[in-house]
Protein backbone atom coordinates (compact mmCIF):
# COMPACT_ATOMS: atom_id res chain seq x y z
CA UNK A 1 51.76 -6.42 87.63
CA UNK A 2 49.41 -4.94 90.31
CA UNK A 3 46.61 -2.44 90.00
CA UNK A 4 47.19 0.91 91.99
CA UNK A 5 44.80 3.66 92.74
CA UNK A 6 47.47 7.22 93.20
CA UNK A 7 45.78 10.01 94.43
CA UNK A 8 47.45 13.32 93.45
CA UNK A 9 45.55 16.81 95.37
CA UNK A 10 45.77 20.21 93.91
CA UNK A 11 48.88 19.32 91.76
CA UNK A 12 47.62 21.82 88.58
CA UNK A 13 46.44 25.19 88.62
CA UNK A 14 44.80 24.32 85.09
CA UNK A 15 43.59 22.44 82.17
CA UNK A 16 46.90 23.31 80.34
CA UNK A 17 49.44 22.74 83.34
CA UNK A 18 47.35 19.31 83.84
CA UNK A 19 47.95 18.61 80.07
CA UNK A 20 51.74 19.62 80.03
CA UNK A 21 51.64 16.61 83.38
CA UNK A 22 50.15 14.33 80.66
CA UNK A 23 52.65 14.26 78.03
CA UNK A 24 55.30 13.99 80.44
CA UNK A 25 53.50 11.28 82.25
CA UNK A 26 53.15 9.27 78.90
CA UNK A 27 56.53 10.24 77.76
CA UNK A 28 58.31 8.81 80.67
CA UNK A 29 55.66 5.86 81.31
CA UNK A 30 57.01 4.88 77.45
CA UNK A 31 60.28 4.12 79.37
CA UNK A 32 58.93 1.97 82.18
CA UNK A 33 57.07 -0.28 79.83
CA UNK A 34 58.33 -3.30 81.82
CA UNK A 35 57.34 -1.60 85.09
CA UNK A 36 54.50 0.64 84.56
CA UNK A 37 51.24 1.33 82.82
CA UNK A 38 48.74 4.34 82.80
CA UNK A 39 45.31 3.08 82.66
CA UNK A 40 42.87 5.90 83.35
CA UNK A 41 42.80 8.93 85.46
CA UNK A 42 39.97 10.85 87.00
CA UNK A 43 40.13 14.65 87.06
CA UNK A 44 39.02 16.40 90.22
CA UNK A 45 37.99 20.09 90.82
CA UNK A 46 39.79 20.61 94.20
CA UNK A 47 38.51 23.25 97.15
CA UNK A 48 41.37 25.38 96.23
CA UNK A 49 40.01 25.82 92.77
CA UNK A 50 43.16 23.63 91.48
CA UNK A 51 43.12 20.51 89.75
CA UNK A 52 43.70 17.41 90.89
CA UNK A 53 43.33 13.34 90.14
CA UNK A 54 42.80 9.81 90.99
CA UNK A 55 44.60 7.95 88.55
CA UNK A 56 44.98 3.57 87.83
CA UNK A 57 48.21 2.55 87.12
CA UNK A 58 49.31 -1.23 86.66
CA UNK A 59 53.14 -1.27 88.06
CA UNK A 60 55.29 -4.19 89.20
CA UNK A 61 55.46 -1.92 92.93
CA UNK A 62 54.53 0.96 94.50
CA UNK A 63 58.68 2.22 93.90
CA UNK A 64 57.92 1.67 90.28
CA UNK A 65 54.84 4.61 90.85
CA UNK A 66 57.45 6.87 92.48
CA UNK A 67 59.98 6.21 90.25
CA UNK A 68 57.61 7.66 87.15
CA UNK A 69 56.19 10.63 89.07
CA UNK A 70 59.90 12.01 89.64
CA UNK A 71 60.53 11.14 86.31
CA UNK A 72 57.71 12.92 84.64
CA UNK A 73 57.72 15.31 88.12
CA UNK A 74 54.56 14.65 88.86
CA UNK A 75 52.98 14.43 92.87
CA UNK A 76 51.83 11.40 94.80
CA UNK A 77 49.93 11.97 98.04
CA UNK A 78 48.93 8.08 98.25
CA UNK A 79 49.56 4.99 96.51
CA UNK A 80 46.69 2.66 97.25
CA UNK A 81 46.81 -0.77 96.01
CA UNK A 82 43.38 -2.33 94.31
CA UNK A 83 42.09 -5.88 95.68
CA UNK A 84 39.11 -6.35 93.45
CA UNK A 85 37.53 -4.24 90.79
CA UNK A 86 33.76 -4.18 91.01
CA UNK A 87 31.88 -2.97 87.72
CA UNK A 88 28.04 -1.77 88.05
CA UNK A 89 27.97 0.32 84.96
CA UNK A 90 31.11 1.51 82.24
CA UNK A 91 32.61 4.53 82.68
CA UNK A 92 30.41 6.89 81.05
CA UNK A 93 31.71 9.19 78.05
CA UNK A 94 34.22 12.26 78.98
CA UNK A 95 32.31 15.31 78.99
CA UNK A 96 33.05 17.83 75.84
């Protein structure tokens, strides 16, 4: 599988709509096993005021992306793929 970066803008008005995208994301990623897996995802604070994110998938293609976001009917604005991962410092904790 290949490393993707999907960038999805101003897809959540809030925390809890962003949440409800979550469980369906993991829900229908549980049926892609072979094709698909959610490695992290980035939360940004759009200009709108909406919520939006930069998540890293693994997926055997970028179809395999699309085919997950209809399923858990969730947006894609761009499917980027990764060449090289560079690490300076680990992620740092989530904020509470």
């Amino acid at each position: 599988m290949d490393t993707f970066v999907i960038l999805r803008r101003s897809g959540w008005a809030d925390k809890a709509d962003l949440d409800a995208a979550g469980a369906r994301s993991t829900s229908a990623a549980e049926h892609m096993a072979a094709d698909i897996t959610w490695l992290r995802s980035y939360v940004l604070v759009e200009p709108d005021g909406r919520l939006g994110t930069v998540c890293v998938y693994q997926a055997t293609d970028p179809d395999a992306i699309r085919r997950h976001a209809n399923a858990a009917d969730l947006p894609v604005d761009e499917i980027v793929p990764v060449a090289d991962v560079v690490v300076v410092n680990a992620d740092p904790e989530p904020p509470t």
